[in-house]
Protein backbone atom coordinates (compact mmCIF):
# COMPACT_ATOMS: atom_id res chain seq x y z
CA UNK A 1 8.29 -18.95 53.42
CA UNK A 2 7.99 -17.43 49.45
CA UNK A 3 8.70 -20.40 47.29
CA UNK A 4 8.65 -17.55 44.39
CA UNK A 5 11.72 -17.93 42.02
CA UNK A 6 13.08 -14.05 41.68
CA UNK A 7 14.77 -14.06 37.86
CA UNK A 8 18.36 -12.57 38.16
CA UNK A 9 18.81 -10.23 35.31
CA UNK A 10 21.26 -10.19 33.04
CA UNK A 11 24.38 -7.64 33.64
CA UNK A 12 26.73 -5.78 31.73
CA UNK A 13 29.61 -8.34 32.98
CA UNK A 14 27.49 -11.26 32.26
CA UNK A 15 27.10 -10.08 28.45
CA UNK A 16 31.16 -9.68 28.10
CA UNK A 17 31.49 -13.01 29.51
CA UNK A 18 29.93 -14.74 26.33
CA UNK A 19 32.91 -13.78 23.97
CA UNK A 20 33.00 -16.62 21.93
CA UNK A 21 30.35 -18.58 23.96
CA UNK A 22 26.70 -19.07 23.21
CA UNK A 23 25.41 -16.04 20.68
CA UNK A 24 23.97 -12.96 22.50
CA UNK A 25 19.94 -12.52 21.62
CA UNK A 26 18.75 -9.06 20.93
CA UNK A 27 15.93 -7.54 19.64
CA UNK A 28 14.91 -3.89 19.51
CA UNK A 29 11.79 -2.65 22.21
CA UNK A 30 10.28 -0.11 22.52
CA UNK A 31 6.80 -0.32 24.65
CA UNK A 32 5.23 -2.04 27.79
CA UNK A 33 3.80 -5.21 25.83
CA UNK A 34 6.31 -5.51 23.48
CA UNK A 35 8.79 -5.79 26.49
CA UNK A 36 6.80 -8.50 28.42
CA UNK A 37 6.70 -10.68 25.14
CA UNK A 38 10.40 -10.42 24.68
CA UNK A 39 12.07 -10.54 27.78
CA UNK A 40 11.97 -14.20 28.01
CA UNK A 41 14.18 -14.83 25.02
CA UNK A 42 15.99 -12.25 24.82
CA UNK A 43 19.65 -11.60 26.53
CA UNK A 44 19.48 -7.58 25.57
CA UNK A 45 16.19 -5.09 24.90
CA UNK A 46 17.93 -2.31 23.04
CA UNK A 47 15.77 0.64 23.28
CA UNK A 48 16.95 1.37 19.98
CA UNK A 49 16.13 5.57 18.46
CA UNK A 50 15.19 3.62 15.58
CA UNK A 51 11.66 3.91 17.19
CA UNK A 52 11.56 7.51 15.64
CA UNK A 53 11.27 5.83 12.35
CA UNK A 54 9.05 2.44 13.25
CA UNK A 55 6.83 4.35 16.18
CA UNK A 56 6.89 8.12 14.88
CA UNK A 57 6.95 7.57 11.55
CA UNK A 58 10.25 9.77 11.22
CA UNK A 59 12.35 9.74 8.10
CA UNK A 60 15.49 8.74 9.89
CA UNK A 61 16.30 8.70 13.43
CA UNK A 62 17.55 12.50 13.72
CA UNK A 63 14.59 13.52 15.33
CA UNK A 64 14.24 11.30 18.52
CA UNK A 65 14.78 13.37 21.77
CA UNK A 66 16.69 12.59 24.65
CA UNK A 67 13.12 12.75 26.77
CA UNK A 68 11.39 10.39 24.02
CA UNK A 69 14.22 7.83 25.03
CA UNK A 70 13.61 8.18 28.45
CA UNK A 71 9.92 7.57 28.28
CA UNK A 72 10.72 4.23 25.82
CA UNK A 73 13.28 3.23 28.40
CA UNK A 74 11.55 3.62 31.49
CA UNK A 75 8.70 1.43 29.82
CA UNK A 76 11.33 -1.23 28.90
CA UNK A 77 12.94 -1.42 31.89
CA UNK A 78 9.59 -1.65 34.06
CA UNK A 79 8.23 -4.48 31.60
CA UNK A 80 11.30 -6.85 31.54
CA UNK A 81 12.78 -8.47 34.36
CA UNK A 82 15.40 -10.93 32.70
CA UNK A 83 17.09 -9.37 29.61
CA UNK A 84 19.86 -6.52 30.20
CA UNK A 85 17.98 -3.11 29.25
CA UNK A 86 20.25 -0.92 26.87
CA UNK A 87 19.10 2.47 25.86
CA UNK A 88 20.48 4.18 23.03
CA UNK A 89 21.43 8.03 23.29
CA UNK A 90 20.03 10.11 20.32
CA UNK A 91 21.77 12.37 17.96
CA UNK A 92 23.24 15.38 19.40
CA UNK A 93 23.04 14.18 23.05
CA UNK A 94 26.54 13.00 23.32
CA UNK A 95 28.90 14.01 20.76
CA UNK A 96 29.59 17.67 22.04
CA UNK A 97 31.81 16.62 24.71
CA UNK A 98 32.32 13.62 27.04
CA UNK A 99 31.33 16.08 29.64
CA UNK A 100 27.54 16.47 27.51
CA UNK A 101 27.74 13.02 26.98
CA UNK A 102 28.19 12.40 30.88
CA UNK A 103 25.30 14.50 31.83
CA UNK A 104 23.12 13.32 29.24
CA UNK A 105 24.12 9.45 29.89
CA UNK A 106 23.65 9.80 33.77
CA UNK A 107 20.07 11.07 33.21
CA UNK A 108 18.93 8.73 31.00
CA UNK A 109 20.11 5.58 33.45
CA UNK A 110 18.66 7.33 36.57
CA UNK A 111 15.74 8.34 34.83
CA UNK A 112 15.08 4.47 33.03
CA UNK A 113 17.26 2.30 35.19
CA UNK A 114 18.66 0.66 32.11
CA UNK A 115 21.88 -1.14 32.80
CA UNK A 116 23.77 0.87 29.73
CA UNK A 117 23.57 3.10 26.96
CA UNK A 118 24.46 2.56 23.58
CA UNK A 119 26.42 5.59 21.49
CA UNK A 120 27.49 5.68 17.84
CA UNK A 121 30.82 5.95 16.66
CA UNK A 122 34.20 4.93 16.97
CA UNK A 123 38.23 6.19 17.30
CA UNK A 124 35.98 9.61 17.53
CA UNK A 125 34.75 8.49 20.57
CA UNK A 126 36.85 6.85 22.42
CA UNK A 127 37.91 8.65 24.56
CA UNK A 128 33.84 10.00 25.66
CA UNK A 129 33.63 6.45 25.88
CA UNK A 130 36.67 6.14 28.38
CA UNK A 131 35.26 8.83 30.32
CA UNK A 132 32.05 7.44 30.87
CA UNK A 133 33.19 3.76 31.72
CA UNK A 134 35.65 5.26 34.36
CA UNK A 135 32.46 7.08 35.81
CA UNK A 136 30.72 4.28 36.29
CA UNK A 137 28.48 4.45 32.78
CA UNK A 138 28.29 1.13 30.99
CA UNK A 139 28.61 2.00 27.21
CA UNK A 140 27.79 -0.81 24.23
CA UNK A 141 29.19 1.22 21.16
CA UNK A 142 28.29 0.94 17.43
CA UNK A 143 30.14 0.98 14.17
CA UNK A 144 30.32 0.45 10.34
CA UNK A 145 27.03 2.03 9.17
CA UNK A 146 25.42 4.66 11.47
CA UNK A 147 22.47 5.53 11.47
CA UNK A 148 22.54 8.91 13.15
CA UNK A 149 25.36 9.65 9.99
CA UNK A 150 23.99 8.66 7.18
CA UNK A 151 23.74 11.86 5.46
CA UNK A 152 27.50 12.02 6.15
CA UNK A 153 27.47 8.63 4.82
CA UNK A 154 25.98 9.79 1.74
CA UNK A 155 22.93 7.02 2.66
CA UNK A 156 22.82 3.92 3.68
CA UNK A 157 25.43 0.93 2.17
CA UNK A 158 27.10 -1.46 2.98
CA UNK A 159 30.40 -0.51 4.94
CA UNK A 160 34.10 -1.92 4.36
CA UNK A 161 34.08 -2.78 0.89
CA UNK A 162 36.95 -0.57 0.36
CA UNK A 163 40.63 -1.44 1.63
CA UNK A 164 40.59 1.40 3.13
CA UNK A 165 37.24 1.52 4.56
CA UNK A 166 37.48 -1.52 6.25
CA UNK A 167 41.29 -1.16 8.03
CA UNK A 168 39.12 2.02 9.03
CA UNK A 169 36.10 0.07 10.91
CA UNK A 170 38.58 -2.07 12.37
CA UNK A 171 40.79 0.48 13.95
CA UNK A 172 37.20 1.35 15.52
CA UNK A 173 36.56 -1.72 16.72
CA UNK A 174 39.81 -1.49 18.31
CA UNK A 175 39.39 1.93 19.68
CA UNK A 176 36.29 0.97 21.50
CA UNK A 177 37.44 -2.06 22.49
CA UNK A 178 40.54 0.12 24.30
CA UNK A 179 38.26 2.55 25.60
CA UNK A 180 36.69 0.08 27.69
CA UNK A 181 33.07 -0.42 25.74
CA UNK A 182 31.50 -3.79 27.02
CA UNK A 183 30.14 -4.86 23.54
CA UNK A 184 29.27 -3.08 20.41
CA UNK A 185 26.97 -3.48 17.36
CA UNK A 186 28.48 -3.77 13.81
CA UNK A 187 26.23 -2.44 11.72
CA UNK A 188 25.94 -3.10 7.75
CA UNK A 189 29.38 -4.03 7.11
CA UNK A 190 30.21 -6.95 4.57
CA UNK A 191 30.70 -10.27 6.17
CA UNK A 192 34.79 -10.51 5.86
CA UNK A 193 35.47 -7.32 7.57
CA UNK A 194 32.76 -8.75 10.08
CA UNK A 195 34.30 -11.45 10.68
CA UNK A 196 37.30 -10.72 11.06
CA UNK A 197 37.03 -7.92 13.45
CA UNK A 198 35.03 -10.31 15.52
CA UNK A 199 38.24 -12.08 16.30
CA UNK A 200 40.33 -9.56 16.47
CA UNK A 201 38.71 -8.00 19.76
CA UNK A 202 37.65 -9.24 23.19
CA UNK A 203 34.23 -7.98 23.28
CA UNK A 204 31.47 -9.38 22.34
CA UNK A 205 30.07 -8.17 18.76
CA UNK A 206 26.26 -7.89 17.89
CA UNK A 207 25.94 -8.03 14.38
CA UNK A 208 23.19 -6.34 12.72
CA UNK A 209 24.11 -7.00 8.37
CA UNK A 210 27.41 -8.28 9.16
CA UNK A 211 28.63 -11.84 10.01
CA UNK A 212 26.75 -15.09 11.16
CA UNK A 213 30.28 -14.94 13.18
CA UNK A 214 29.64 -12.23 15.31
CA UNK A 215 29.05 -13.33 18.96
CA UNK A 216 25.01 -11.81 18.70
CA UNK A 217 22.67 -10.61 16.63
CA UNK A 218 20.26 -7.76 16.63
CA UNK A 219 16.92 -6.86 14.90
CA UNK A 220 14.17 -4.26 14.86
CA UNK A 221 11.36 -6.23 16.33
CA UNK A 222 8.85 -4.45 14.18
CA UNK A 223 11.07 -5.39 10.79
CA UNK A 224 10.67 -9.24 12.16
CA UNK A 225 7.05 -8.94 12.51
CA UNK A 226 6.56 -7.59 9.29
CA UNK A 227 4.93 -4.08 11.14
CA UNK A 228 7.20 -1.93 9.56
CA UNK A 229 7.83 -1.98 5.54
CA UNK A 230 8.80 1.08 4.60
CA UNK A 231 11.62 0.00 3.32
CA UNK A 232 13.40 -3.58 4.12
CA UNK A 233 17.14 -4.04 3.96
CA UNK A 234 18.72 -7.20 2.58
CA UNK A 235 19.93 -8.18 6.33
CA UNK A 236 15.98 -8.36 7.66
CA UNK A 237 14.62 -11.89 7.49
CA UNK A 238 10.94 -11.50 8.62
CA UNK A 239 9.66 -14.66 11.10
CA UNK A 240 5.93 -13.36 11.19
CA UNK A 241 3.63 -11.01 8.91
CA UNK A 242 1.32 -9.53 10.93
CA UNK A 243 0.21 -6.52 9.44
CA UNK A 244 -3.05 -8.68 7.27
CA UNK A 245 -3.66 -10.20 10.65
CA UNK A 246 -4.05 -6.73 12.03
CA UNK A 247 -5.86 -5.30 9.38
CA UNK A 248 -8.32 -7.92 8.72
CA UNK A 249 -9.04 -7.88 12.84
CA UNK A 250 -9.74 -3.78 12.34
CA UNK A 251 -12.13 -4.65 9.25
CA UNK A 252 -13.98 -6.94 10.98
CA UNK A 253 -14.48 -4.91 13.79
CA UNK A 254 -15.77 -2.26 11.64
CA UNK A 255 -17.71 -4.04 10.00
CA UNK A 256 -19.56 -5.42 12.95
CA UNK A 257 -19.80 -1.48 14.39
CA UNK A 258 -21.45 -0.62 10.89
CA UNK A 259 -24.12 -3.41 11.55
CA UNK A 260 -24.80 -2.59 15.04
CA UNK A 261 -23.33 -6.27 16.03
CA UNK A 262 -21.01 -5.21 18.48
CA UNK A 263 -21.41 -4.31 21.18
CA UNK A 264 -23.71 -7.28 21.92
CA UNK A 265 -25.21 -8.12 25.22
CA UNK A 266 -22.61 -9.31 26.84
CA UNK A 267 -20.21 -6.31 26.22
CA UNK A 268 -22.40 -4.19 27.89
CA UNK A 269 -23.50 -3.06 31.61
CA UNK A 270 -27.26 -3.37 33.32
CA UNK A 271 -28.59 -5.46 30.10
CA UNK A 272 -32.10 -7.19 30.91
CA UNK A 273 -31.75 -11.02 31.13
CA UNK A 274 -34.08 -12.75 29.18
């Protein structure tokens, strides 16, 4: 008899059942390795499009394609075994219709076997949203600042510093919340409008430059790690720098190529013993 422990992974259900309990853990993934390493602490692996900025070195994230999410995903999914796998749809893949959005959404879960996708936008999309949850498609949703509309935007700022604005990202919340999304990410919105939206709705929140309050929080892993600094916004705290641990490894190793030092004997095949 197998005494081997199988690792129940997290669900969809299981993440809307922490409202208010324990804070959600989520980090962004988008490899094999990267997967394997997180997994273990980590409730959610959001295959975030943010990888066509941190792993394509794209401007913004207009330019990821519904087959480069697929490939990320797949990875994801095949490297983790505990966290809930969410996959996020990229521009243009979902906004045409709920029935695009269907197609598009079905694919990429078949394709990965991620438990959900994530879309951007609220009130908008409710009712896509609806439509997908009723057929079966798991959707975590995402307002305040989007990424995939920031020339819309006019750039990217802080969200709901305005009256206005932030009865705005509310009604959102609201919308999604109606619409039957299982959790959703609140993007760079200031911490009162955060907050408060946090309470007002039964879904979990994942906050992302928004409110200690929020019932999760997400990062890029690379922004953590201190492998992407192109930029960093005021909501990144980095735990780790390794970009000089990196580049001092590649210098050494060149170094050691430029004086014939490695390979040495005992990186190589059919070498004489002495």
């Amino acid at each position: 008899m197998s005494t081997e422990v199988r690792i129940k992974r997290i669900t969809t259900r299981d993440i809307r059942a922490r409202k208010g309990a324990e804070p959600l853990v989520v980090l962004t993934a988008y490899t094999a390795p990267i997967a394997r390493l997180l997994d273990p602490v980590c409730d959610i692996l959001l295959v975030g499009d943010s990888l066509g900025m941190v792993v394509y070195g794209m401007e913004t994230t207009l330019g990821v394609t519904l087959d480069m999410m697929i490939n990320h995903g797949a990875a994801v999914v095949r490297s983790s075994s505990k966290a809930c796998v969410v996959v996020d749809m990229p521009f243009g893949s979902y906004q045409e219709s709920k029935e695009q959005a269907f197609r598009n959404c079905a694919r990429v879960m078949a394709e990965t076997g991620c438990a959900a996708v994530k879309l951007e936008g609220g009130r908008e999309l409710a009712e896509t949203i609806r439509f997908l949850v009723d057929r079966g498609i798991p959707v975590m949703a995402h307002i305040g600042l989007k990424p995939q509309a920031v020339h819309a935007a006019g750039g990217f700022r802080a969200q709901g510093r305005l009256d206005a604005e932030a009865e705005a990202i509310r009604a959102d919340a609201r919308a999604i919340t109606e619409a039957g999304a299982f959790s959703v990410v609140v993007e760079g919105t200031v911490e009162p409008v955060a907050k408060a939206l946090s309470a007002e709705i039964s879904i979990p929140t994942i906050g992302i430059g928004a409110s200690a309050a929020c019932d999760g929080q997400v990062l890029v892993i690379d922004d953590l790690v201190g492998l992407f600094d192109d930029f960093t916004p005021k909501f990144v705290k980095r735990y780790a720098d390794l970009r000089p641990i990196i580049t001092k490894a590649a210098e050494d190793y060149a170094a050691e190529v430029k004086a014939r030092t490695f390979p040495g004997p005992e990186h190589c095949f059919g070498v004489a013993k002495k």
